[in-house]
C-alpha atoms as a PDB file:
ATOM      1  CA  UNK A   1      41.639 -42.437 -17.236  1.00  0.00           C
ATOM      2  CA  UNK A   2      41.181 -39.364 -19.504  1.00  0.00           C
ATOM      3  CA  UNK A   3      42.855 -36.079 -19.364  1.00  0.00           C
ATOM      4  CA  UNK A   4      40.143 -34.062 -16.979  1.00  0.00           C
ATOM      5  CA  UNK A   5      41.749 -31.024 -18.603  1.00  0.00           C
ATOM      6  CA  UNK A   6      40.379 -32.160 -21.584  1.00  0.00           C
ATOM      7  CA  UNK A   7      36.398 -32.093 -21.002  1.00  0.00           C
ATOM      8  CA  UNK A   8      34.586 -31.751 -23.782  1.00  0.00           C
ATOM      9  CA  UNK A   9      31.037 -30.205 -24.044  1.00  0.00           C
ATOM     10  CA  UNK A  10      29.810 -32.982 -25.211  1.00  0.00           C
ATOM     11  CA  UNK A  11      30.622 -35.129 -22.179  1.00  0.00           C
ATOM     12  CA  UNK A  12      28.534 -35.501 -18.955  1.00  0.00           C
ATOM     13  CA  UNK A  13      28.540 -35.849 -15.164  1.00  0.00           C
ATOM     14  CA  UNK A  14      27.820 -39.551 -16.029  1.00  0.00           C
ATOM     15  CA  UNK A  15      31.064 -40.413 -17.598  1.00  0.00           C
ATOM     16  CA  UNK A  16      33.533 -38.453 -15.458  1.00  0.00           C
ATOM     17  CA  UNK A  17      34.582 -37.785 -11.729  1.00  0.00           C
ATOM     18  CA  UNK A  18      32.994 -34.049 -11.355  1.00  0.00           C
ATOM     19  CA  UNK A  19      33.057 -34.272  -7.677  1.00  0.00           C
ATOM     20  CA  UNK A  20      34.876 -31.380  -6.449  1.00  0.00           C
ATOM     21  CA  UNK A  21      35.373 -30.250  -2.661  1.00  0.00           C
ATOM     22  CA  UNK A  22      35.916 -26.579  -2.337  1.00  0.00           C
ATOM     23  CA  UNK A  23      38.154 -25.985   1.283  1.00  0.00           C
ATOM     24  CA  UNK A  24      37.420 -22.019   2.533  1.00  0.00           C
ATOM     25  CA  UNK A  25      39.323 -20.115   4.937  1.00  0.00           C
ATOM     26  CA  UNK A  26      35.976 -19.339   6.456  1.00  0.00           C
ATOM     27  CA  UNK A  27      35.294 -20.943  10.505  1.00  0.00           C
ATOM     28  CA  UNK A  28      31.191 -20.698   9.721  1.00  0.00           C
ATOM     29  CA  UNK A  29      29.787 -22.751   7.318  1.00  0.00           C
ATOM     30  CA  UNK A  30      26.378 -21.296   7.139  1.00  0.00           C
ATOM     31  CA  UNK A  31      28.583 -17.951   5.898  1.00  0.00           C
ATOM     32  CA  UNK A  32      29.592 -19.835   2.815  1.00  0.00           C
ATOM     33  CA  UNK A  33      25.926 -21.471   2.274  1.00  0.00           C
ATOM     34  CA  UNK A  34      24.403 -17.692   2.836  1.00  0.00           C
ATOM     35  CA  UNK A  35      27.185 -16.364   0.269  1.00  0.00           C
ATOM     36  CA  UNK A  36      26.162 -19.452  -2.184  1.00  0.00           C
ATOM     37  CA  UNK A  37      22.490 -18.767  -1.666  1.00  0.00           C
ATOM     38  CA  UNK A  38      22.868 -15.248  -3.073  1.00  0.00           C
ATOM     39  CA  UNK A  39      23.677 -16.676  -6.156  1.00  0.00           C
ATOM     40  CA  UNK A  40      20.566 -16.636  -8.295  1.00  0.00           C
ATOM     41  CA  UNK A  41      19.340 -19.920  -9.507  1.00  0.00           C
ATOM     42  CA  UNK A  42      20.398 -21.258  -5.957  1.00  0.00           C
ATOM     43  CA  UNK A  43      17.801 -23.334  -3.794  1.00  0.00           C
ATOM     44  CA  UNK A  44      18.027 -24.601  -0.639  1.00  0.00           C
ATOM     45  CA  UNK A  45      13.994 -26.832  -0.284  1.00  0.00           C
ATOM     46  CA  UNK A  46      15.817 -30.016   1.411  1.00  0.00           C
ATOM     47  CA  UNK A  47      19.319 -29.954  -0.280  1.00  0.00           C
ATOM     48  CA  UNK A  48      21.356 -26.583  -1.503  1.00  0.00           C
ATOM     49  CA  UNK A  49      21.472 -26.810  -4.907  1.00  0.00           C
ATOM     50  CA  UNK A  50      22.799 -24.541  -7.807  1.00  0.00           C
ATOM     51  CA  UNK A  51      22.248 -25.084 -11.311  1.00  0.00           C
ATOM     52  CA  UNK A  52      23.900 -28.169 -12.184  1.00  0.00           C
ATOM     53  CA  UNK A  53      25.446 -28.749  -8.549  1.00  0.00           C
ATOM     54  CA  UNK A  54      24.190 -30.495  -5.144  1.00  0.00           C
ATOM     55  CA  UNK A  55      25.927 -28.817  -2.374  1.00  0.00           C
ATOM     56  CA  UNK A  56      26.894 -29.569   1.237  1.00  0.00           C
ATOM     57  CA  UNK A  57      28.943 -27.198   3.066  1.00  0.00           C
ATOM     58  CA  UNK A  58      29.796 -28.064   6.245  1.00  0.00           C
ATOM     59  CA  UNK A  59      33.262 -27.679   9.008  1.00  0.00           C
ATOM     60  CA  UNK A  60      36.134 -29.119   7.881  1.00  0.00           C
ATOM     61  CA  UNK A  61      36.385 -32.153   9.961  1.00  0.00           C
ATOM     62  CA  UNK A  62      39.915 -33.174   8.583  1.00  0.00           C
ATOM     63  CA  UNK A  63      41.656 -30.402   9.780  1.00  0.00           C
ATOM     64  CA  UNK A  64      44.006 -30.682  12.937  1.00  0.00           C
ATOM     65  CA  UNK A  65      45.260 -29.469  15.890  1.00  0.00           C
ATOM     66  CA  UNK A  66      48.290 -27.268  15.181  1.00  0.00           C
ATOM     67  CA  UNK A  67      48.293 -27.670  11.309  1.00  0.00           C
ATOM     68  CA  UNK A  68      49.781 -24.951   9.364  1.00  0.00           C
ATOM     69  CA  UNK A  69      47.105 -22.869   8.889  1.00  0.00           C
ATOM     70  CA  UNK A  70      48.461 -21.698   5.336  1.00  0.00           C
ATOM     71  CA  UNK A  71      47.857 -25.390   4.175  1.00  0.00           C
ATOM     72  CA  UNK A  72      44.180 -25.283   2.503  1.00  0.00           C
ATOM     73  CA  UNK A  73      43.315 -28.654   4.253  1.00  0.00           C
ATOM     74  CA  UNK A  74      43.710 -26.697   7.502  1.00  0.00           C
ATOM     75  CA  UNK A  75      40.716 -24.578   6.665  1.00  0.00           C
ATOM     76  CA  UNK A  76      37.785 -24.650   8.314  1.00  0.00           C
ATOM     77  CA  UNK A  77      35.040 -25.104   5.737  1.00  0.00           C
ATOM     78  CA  UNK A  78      34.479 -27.704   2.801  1.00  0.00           C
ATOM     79  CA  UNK A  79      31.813 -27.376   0.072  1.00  0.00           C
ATOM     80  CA  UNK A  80      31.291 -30.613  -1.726  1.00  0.00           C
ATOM     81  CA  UNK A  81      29.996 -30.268  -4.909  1.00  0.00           C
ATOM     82  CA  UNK A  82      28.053 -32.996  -6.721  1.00  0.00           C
ATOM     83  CA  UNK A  83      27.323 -32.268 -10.418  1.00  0.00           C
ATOM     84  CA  UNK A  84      23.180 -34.067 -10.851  1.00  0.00           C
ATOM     85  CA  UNK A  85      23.532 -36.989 -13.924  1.00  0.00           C
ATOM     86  CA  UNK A  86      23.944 -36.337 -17.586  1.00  0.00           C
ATOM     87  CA  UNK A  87      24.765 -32.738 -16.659  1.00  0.00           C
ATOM     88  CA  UNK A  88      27.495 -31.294 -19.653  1.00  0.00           C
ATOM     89  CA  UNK A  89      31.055 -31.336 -17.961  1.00  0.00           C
ATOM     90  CA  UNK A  90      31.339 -27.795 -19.218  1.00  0.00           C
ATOM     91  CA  UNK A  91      28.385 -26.448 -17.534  1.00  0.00           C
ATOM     92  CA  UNK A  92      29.472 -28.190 -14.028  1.00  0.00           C
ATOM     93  CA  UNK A  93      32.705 -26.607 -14.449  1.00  0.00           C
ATOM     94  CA  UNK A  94      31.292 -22.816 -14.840  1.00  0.00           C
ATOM     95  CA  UNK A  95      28.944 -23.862 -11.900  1.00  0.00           C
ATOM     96  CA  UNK A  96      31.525 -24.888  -9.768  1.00  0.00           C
ATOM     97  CA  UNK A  97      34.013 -21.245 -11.033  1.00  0.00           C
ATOM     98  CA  UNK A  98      30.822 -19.701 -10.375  1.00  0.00           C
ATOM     99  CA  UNK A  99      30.809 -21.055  -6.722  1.00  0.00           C
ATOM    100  CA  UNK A 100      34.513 -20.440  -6.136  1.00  0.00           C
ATOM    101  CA  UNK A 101      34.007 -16.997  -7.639  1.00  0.00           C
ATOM    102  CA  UNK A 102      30.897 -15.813  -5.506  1.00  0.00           C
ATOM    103  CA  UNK A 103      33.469 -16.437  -2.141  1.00  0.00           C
ATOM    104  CA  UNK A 104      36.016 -15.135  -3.300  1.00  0.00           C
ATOM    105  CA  UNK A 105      34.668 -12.043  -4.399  1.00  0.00           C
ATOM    106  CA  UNK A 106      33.470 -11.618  -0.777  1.00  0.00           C
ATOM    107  CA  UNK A 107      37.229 -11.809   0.558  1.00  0.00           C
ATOM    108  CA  UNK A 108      37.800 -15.199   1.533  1.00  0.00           C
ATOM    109  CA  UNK A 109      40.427 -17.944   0.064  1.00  0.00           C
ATOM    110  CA  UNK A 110      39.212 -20.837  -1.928  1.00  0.00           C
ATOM    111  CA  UNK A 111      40.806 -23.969  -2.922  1.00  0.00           C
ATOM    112  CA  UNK A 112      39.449 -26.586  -5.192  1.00  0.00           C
ATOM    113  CA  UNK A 113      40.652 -30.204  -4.541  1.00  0.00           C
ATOM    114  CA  UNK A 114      39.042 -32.381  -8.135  1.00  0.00           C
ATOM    115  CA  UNK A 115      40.496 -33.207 -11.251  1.00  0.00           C
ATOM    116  CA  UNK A 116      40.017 -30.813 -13.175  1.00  0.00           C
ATOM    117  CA  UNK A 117      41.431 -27.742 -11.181  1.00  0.00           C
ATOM    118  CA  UNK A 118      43.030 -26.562 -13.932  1.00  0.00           C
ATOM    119  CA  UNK A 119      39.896 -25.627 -16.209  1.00  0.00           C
ATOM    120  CA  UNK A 120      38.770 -23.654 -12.256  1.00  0.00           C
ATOM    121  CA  UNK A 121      41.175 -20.942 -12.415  1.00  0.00           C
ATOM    122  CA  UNK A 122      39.949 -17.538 -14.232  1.00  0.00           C
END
């Protein structure tokens, strides 16, 4: 497998593993999708989507009873994120930053669980 920290532009949703989840420390889902919908270019007729990105943000059904609360899987809302095909791996990276960027910049904690993490962080 390739180095996902070494996207090119000139490679597409097609030929890597964009999928990212996004876990929140955020109980309410519909918060996050309300925050996400702000964003412009954002739609929501059937499916949320923005830009480049399907999204479905729902409760973090993984979580447990008693987990450390500090561990991102122990947070209560996921946002998959599903880049549409033969969408630049550069442009589904900004869209997914953007994401990331638009909750935290309305207080709450974000971690991104894909393979290219690394290219996330500002």
């Amino acid at each position: 497998m390739k180095d996902p920290l070494s996207i090119s532009a000139d490679e597409t949703a097609g030929t890597l593993d964009l999928h990212c989840n996004l876990y929140v420390d955020l109980e309410l889902p519909q918060v996050a999708e309300d925050l996400i919908l702000r964003l412009p270019g954002t739609t929501a007729t059937g499916e949320l989507r923005y830009r480049s990105l399907e999204l479905y943000v729902a409760h973090n059904d993984y979580r447990t009873d008693g987990g450390d609360p500090s561990n991102f899987l122990q947070w209560g809302t996921v946002i998959e994120c599903d880049p549409t095909s033969g969408t630049p791996s550069d442009q589904v990276v900004s869209d997914v930053r953007d994401v990331i960027s638009s909750l935290q910049t309305a207080g709450y904690s974000v971690e991104a669980d894909c393979l290219y993490e690394g290219k996330l962080k500002s």
